[in-house]
Protein backbone atom coordinates (compact mmCIF):
# COMPACT_ATOMS: atom_id res chain seq x y z
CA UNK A 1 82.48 102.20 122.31
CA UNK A 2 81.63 100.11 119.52
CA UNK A 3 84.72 97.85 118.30
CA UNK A 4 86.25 98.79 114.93
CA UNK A 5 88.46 96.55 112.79
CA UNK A 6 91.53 98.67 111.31
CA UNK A 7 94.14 97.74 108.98
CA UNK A 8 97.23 99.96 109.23
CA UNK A 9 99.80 100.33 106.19
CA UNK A 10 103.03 101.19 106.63
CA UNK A 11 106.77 100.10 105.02
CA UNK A 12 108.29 99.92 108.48
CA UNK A 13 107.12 98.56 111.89
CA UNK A 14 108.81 96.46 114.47
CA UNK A 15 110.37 94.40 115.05
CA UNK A 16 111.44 95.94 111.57
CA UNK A 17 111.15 99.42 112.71
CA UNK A 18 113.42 102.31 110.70
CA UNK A 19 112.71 106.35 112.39
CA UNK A 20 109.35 107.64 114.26
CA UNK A 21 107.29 106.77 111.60
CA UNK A 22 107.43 103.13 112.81
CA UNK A 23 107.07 104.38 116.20
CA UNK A 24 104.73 106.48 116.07
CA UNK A 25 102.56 103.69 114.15
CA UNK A 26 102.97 100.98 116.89
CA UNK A 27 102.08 103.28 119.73
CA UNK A 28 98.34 104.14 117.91
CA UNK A 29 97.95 100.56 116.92
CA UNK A 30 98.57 99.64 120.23
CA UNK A 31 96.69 102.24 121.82
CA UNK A 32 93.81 101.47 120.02
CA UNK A 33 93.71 97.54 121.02
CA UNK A 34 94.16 98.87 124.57
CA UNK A 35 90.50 100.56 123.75
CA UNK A 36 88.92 97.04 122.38
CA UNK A 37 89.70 97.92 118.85
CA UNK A 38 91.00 94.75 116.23
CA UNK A 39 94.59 96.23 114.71
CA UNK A 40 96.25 94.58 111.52
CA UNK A 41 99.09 95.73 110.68
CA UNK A 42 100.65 95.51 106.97
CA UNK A 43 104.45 96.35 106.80
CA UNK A 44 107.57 95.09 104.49
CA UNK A 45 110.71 93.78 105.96
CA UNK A 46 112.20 94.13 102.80
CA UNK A 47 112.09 97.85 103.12
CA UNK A 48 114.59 97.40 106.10
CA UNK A 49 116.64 95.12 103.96
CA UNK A 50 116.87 98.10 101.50
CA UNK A 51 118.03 101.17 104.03
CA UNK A 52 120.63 98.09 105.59
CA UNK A 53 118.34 97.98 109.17
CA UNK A 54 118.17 95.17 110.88
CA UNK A 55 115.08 93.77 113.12
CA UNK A 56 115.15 94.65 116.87
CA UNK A 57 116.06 91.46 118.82
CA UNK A 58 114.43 93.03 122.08
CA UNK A 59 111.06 94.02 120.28
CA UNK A 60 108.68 92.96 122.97
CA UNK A 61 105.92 91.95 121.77
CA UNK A 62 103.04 92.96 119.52
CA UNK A 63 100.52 94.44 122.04
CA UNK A 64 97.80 92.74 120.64
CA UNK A 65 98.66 94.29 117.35
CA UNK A 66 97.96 91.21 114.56
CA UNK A 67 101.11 91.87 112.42
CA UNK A 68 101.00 91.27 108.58
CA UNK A 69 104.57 91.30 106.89
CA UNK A 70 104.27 91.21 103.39
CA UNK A 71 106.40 87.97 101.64
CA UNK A 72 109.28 89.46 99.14
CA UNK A 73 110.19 87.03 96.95
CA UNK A 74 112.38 89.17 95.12
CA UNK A 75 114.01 90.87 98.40
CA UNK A 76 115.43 94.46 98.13
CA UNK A 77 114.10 94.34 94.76
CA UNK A 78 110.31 94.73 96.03
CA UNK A 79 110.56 97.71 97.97
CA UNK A 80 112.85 99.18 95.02
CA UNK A 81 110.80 98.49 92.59
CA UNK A 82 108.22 100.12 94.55
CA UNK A 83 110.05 103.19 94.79
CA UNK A 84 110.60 103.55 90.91
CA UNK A 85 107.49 101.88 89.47
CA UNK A 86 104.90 101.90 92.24
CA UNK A 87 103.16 99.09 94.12
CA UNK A 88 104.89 95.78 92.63
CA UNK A 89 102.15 92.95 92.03
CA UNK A 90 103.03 90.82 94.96
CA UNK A 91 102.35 93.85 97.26
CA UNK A 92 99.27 94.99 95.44
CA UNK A 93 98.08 91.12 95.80
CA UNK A 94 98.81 91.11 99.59
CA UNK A 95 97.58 94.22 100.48
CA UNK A 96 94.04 93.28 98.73
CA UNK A 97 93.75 89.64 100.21
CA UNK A 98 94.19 91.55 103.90
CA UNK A 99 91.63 94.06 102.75
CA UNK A 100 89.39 91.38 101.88
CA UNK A 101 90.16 88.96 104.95
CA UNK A 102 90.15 91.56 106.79
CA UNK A 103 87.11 93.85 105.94
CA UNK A 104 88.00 96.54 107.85
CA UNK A 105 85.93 99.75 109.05
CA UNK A 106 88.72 101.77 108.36
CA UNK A 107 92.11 101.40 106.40
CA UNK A 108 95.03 103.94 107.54
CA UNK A 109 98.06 104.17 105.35
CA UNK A 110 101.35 105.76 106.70
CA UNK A 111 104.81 105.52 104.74
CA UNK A 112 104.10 104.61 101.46
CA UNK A 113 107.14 105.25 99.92
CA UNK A 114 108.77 101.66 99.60
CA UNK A 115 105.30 99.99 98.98
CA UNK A 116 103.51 101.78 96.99
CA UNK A 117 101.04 104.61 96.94
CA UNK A 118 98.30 102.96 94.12
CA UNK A 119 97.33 100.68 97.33
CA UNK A 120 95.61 103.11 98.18
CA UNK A 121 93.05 102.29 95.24
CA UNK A 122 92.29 99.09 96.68
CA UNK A 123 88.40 98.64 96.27
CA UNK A 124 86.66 98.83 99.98
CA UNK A 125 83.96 100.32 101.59
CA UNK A 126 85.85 101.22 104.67
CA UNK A 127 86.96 105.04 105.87
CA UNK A 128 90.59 105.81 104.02
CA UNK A 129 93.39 107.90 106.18
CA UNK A 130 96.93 108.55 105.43
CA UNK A 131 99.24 110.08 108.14
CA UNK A 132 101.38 112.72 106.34
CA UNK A 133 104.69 111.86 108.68
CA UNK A 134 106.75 114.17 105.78
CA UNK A 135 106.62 115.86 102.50
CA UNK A 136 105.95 112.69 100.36
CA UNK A 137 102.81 114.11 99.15
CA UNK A 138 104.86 116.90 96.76
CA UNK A 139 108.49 115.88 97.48
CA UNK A 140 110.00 112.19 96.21
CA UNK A 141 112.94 113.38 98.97
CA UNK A 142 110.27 113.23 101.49
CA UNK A 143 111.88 116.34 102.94
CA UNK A 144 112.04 119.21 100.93
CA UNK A 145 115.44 119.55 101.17
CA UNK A 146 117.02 120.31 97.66
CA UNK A 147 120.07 117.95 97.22
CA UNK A 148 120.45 117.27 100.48
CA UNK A 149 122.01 120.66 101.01
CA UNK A 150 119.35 123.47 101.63
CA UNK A 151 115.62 123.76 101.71
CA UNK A 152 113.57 123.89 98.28
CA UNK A 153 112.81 127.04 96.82
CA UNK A 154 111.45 125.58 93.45
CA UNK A 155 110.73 121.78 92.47
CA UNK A 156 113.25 119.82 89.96
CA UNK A 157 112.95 116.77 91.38
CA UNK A 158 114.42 114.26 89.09
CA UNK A 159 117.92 116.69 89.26
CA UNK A 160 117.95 116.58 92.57
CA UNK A 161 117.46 113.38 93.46
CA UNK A 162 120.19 112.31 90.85
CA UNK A 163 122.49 114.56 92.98
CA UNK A 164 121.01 113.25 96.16
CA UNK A 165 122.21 109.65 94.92
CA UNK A 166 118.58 108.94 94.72
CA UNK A 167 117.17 106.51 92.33
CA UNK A 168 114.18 108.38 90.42
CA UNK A 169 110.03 108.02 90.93
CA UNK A 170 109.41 106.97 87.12
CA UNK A 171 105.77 106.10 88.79
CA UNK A 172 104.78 110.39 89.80
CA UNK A 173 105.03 111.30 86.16
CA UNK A 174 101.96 108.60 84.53
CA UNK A 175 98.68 110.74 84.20
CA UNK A 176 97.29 108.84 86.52
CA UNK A 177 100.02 108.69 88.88
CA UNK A 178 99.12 110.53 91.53
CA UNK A 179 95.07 109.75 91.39
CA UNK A 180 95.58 107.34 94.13
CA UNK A 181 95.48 110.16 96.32
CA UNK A 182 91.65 111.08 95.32
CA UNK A 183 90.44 107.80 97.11
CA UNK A 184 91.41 108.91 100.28
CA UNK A 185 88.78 110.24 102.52
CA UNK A 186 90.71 112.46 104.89
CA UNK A 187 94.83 113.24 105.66
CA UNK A 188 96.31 113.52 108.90
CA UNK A 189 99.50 116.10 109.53
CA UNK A 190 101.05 115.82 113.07
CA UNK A 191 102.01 119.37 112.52
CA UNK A 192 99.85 122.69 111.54
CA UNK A 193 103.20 123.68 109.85
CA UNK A 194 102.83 120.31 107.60
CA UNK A 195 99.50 120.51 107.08
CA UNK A 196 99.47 124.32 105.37
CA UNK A 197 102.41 122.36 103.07
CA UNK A 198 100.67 119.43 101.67
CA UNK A 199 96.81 120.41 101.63
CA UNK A 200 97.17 122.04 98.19
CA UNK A 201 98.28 118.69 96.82
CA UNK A 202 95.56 116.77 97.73
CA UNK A 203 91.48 116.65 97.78
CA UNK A 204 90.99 115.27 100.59
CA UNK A 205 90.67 117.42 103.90
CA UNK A 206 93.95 117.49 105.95
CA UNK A 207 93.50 117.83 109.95
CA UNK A 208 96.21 118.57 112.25
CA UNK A 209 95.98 116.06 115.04
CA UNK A 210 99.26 117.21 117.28
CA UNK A 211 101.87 114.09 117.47
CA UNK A 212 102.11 112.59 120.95
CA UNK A 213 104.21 109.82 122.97
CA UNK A 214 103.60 107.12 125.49
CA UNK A 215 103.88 108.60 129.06
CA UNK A 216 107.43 107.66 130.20
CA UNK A 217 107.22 109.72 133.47
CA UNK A 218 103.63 108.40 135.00
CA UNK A 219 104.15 110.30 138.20
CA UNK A 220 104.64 113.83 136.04
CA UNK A 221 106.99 115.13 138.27
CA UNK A 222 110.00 117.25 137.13
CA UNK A 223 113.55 116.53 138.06
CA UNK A 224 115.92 119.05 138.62
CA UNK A 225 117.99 120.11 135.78
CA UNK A 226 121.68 119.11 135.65
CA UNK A 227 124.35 120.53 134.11
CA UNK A 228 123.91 119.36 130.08
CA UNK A 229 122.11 120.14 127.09
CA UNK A 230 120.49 117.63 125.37
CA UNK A 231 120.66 115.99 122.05
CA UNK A 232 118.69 112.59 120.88
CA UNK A 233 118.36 111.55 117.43
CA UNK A 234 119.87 111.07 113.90
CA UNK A 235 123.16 112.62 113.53
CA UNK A 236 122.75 113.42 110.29
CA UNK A 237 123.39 116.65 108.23
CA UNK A 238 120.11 118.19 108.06
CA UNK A 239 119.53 117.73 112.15
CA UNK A 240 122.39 120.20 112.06
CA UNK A 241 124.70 118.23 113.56
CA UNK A 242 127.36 120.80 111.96
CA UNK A 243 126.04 123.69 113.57
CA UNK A 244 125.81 121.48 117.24
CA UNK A 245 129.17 120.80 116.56
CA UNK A 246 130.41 124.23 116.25
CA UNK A 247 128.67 125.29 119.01
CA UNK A 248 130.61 122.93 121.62
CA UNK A 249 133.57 124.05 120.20
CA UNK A 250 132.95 127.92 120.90
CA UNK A 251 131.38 127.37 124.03
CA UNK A 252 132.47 128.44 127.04
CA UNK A 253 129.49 128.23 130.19
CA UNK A 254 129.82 125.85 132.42
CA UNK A 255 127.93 123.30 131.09
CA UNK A 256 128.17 119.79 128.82
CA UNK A 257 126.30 118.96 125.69
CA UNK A 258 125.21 115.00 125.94
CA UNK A 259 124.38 113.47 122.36
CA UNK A 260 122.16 110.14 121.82
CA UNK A 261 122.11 108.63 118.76
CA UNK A 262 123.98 107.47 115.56
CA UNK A 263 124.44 108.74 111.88
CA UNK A 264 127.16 109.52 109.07
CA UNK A 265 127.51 112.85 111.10
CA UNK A 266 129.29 111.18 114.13
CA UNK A 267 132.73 112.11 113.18
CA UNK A 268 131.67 115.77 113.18
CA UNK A 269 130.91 115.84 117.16
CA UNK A 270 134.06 113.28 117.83
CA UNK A 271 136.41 115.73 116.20
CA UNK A 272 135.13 118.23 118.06
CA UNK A 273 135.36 116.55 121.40
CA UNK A 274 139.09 116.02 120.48
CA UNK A 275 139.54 119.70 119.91
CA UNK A 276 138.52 119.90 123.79
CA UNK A 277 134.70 120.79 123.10
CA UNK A 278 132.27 119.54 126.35
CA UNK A 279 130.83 116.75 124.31
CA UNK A 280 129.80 113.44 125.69
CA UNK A 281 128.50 111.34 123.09
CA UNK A 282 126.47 107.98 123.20
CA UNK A 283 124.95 105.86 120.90
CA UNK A 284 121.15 104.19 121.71
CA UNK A 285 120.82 104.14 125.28
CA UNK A 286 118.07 101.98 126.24
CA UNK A 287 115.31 103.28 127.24
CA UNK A 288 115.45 103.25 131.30
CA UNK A 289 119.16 105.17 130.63
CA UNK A 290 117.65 107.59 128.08
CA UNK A 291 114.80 108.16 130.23
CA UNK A 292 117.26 109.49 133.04
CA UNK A 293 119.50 110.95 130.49
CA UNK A 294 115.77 113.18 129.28
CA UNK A 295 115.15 114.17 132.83
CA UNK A 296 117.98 115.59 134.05
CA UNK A 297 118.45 117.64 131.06
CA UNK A 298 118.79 121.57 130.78
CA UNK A 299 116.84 121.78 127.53
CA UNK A 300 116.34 119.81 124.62
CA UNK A 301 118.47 120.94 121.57
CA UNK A 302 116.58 120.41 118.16
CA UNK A 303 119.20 122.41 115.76
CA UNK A 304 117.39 121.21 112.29
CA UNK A 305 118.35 123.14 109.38
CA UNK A 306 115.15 120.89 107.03
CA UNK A 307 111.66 121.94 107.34
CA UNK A 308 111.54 119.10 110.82
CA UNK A 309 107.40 117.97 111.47
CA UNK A 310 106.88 116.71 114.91
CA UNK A 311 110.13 114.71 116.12
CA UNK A 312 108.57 112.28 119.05
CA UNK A 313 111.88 112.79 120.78
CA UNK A 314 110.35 116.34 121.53
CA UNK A 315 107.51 114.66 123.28
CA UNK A 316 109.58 112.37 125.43
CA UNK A 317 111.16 115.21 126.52
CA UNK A 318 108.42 117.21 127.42
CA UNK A 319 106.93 114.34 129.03
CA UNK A 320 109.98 114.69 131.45
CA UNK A 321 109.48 118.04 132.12
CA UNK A 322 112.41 119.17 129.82
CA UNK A 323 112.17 122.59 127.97
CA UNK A 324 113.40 123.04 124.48
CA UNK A 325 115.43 125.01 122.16
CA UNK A 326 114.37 124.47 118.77
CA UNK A 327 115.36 125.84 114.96
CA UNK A 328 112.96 128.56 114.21
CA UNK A 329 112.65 126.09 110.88
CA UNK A 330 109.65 124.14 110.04
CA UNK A 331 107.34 123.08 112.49
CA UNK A 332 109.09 122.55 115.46
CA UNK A 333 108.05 126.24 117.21
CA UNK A 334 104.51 124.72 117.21
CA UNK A 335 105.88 122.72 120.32
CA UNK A 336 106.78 125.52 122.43
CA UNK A 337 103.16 126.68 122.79
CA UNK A 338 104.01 130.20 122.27
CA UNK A 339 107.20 130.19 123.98
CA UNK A 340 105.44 128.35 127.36
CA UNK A 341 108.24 125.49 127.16
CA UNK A 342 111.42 126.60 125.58
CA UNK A 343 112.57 129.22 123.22
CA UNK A 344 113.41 129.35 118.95
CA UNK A 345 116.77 129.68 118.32
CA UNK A 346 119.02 130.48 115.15
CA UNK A 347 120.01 126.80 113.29
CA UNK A 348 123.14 128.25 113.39
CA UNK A 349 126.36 128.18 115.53
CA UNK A 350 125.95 131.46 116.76
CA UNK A 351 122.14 131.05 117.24
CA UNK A 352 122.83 127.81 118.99
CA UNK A 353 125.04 129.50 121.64
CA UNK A 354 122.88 133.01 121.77
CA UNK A 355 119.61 130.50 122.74
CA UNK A 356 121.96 128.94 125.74
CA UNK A 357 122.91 132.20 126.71
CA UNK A 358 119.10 133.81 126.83
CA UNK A 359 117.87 130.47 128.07
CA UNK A 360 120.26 131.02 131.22
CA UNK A 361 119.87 134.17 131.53
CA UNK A 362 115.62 133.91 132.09
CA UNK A 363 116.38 130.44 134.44
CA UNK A 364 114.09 128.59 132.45
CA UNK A 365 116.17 125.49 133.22
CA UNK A 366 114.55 125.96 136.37
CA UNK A 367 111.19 127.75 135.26
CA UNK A 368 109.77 126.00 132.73
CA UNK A 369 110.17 122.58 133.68
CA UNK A 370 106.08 122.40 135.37
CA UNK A 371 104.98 124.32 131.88
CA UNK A 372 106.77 121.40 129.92
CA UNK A 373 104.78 118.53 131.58
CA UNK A 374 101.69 120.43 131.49
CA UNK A 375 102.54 120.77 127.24
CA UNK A 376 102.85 117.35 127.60
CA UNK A 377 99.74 116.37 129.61
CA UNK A 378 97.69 119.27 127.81
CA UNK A 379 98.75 118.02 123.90
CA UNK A 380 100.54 114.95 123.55
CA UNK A 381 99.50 112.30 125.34
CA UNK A 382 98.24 108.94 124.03
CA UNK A 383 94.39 109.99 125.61
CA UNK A 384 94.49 113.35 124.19
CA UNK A 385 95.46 111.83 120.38
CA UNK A 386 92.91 109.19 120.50
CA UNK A 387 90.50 111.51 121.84
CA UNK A 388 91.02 114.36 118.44
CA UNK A 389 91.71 110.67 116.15
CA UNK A 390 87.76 109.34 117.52
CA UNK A 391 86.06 112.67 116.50
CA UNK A 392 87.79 112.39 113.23
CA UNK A 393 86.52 109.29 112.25
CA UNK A 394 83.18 110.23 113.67
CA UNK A 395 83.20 113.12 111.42
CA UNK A 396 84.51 111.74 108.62
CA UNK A 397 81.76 109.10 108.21
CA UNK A 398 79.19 111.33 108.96
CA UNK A 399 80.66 113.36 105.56
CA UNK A 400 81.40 110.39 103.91
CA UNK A 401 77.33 108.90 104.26
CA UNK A 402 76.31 112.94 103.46
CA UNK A 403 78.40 112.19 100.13
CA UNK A 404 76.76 109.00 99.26
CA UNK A 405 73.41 109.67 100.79
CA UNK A 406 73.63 106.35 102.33
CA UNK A 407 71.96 105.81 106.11
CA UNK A 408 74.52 106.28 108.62
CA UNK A 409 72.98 102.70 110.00
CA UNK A 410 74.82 100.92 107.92
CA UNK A 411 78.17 102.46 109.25
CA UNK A 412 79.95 101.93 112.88
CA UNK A 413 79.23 104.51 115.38
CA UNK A 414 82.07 105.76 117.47
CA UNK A 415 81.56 107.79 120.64
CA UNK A 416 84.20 110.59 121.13
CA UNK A 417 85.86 112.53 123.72
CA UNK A 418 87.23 111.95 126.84
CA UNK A 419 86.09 111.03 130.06
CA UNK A 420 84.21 114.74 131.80
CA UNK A 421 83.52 115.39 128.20
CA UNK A 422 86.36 117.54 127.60
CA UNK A 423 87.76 118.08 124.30
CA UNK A 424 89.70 120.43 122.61
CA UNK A 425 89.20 120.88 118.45
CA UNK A 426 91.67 120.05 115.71
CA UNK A 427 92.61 122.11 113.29
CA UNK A 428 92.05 122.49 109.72
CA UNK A 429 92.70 124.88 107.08
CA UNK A 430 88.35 124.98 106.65
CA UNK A 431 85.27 123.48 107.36
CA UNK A 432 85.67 119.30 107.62
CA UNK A 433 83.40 118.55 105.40
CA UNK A 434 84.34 120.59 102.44
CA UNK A 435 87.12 119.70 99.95
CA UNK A 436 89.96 121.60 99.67
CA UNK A 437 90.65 124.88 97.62
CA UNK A 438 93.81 123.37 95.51
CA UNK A 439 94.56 125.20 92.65
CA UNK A 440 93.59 122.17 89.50
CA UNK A 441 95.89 118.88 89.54
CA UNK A 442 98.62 121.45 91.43
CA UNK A 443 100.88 118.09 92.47
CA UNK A 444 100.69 116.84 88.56
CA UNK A 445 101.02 119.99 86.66
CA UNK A 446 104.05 121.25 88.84
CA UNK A 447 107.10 121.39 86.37
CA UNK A 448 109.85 119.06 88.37
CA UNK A 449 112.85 120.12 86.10
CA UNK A 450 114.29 123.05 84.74
């Protein structure tokens, strides 16, 4: 395959990494230098500055990756500013001088939140993409979840970030402030559920390419299941931490509930482990402990009360051979492939403890732990994403040259699909190369307040 030069834009990646936006970023950059490709990345460490992060000390490396962090001068004040007003001059300026150093054959934006979304207008020949990882498109939350309390039902966006303690995004409400989005070329949603939410907001085709992980379990086989449920994430509010909580307390089976991770919601599951609930809590395990911690699990809980996309926690598990029970909310029943590795359940208390209780009842503990890591091997694996991610390029340029009735000579040629010539088709809402069927300017004629 021919080598292609890519520049990658993103607020966070490590060793200033925030969430698996950041994540998921590094492990395509560094997939795609494993295939030959050049990889320059553009990311702020300002923007960890401004959610109080700090860099990872054990980072590791940059896998070939050619890392770019943009200079802040003015420190928190950058990606702040970006937030508000858009893309600041100093980022605008660096992303341009990359684009021109660089000349990339194709430019792929991710979280543009905290730098700026009118870098997208840079001028360049090369293929534009943008990775929908959330709701940004239509929601300045990111999340669709009205004052941090509830899903949204109808957008006033300026109210509720005030109540979310959010400053506002002055820069959504120019004429012109959402054009950027016009110069892109094609939109990537990890989820189908994700995709059917944003495509009315923007021109540009969106493709769901399912999310995937590294392979943390090389040999594929399944461990037994112990005696826990599973938790690994944020604990925050909207992961329904709450409703987890709850749960432990009522329960009465035989069995623990294990929680990884950190968040304001800690103090939830520790008072409930003082009222005598089975919790076991932990903060960041490294990885060789949360690998084991994966594979011996019952199930996966993913409790989320928001619209969740495509958590990459769901993968690792999966990759272990670990079913899941996940909200009937949002995307996440897309990852059960029609109930063939876990079950929905209720983002409730009660639902929590009725999904345990069904889930033991049919032995998938046992059952579907070969169905998991075939999800896994079938869906998400690095292979399988660059595989869909190569035939999306391909067939983007060919629409792109069809558009500008230019030769396609005088564009890289990429050869797709994997090795037997197997491949298996993404989806879209319609035909690649047509535009899609948004009602006029729908993401700047929306009224955002009552």
């Amino acid at each position: 395959m021919e080598t292609l030069k890519f520049v990658m834009t993103a607020a966070f990646y490590p060793p200033y990494p925030l969430g698996g936006d950041a994540n998921h970023v590094r492990y395509l950059a560094e997939a795609l230098v494993a295939q030959g490709h050049e990889v320059h990345v553009e990311y702020s460490p300002a923007a960890l500055a401004l959610k109080r992060g700090r860099p990872d000390t054990h980072d590791g490396g940059d896998g070939g990756v050619i890392r770019h962090p943009i200079p802040a001068l003015t420190g928190r004040f950058q990606p702040l500013g970006a937030w508000i007003f858009g893309a600041p001059a100093s980022v605008r300026r660096h992303h341009h001088e990359l684009v021109e150093s660089v000349r990339p054959d194709v430019i792929h934006y991710h979280n543009l939140s905290l730098l700026g979304l009118d870098l997208i207008d840079v001028p360049s020949s090369a293929l534009k993409m943008y990775t929908a990882h959330d709701y940004w498109v239509r929601c300045p939350r990111n999340d669709l979840f009205k004052f941090n309390r509830r899903l949204c039902d109808k957008p006033t966006c300026l109210t509720c970030l005030t109540i979310s303690g959010k400053p506002p995004q002055l820069w959504r409400y120019r004429p012109d402030g959402l054009k950027p989005f016009d110069a892109l070329d094609v939109a990537i949603a990890p989820s189908d559920f994700l995709r059917g939410m944003i495509a009315p907001y923007l021109r540009a085709p969106v493709v769901h390419i399912p999310n995937f992980a590294p392979d943390p379990n090389p040999s594929g086989q399944a461990s037994s299941p112990g005696d826990y449920y599973l938790y690994v994430g944020r604990l925050e509010f909207y992961k329904g931490i709450p409703e987890l909580a709850n749960a432990a307390s009522q329960y009465r089976g035989p069995h623990r509930f294990v929680v990884v991770g950190k968040g304001k919601q800690a103090a939830v599951l520790e008072a409930a482990r003082e009222r005598s609930a089975p919790l076991v809590l932990h903060g960041w395990l490294p990885a060789a402990e949360r690998d084991a911690t994966y594979a011996r699990a019952r199930a996966l809980l993913l409790p989320s009360i928001w619209y969740e996309n495509a958590p990459l926690v769901a993968f690792e598990a999966l990759a272990w051979g670990t079913p899941i029970l996940a909200s009937e909310t949002g995307a996440l029943p897309e990852i059960l492939h029609g109930d063939m590795c876990g079950r929905t359940i209720r983002p409730t208390a009660e639902g929590i403890l009725a999904g345990i209780e069904q889930f033991e009842a049919e032995d998938l503990a046992h059952g579907q732990r070969r169905a998991a890591r075939m999800a896994y091997e079938t869906y998400h694996t690095p292979a399988k994403y660059l595989e869909n991610y190569e035939r999306l390029i391909e067939a983007t340029w060919e629409r792109k040259l069809a558009s500008r009735n230019i030769h396609p000579a005088e564009f890289p040629e990429m050869s797709v699909g994997s090795p037997g010539g197997r491949s298996s088709p993404m989806s879209s809402g319609e035909a690649l190369g047509a535009h899609s069927k948004m009602r006029p300017f729908a993401h700047r004629d929306e009224s955002h307040d009552p």
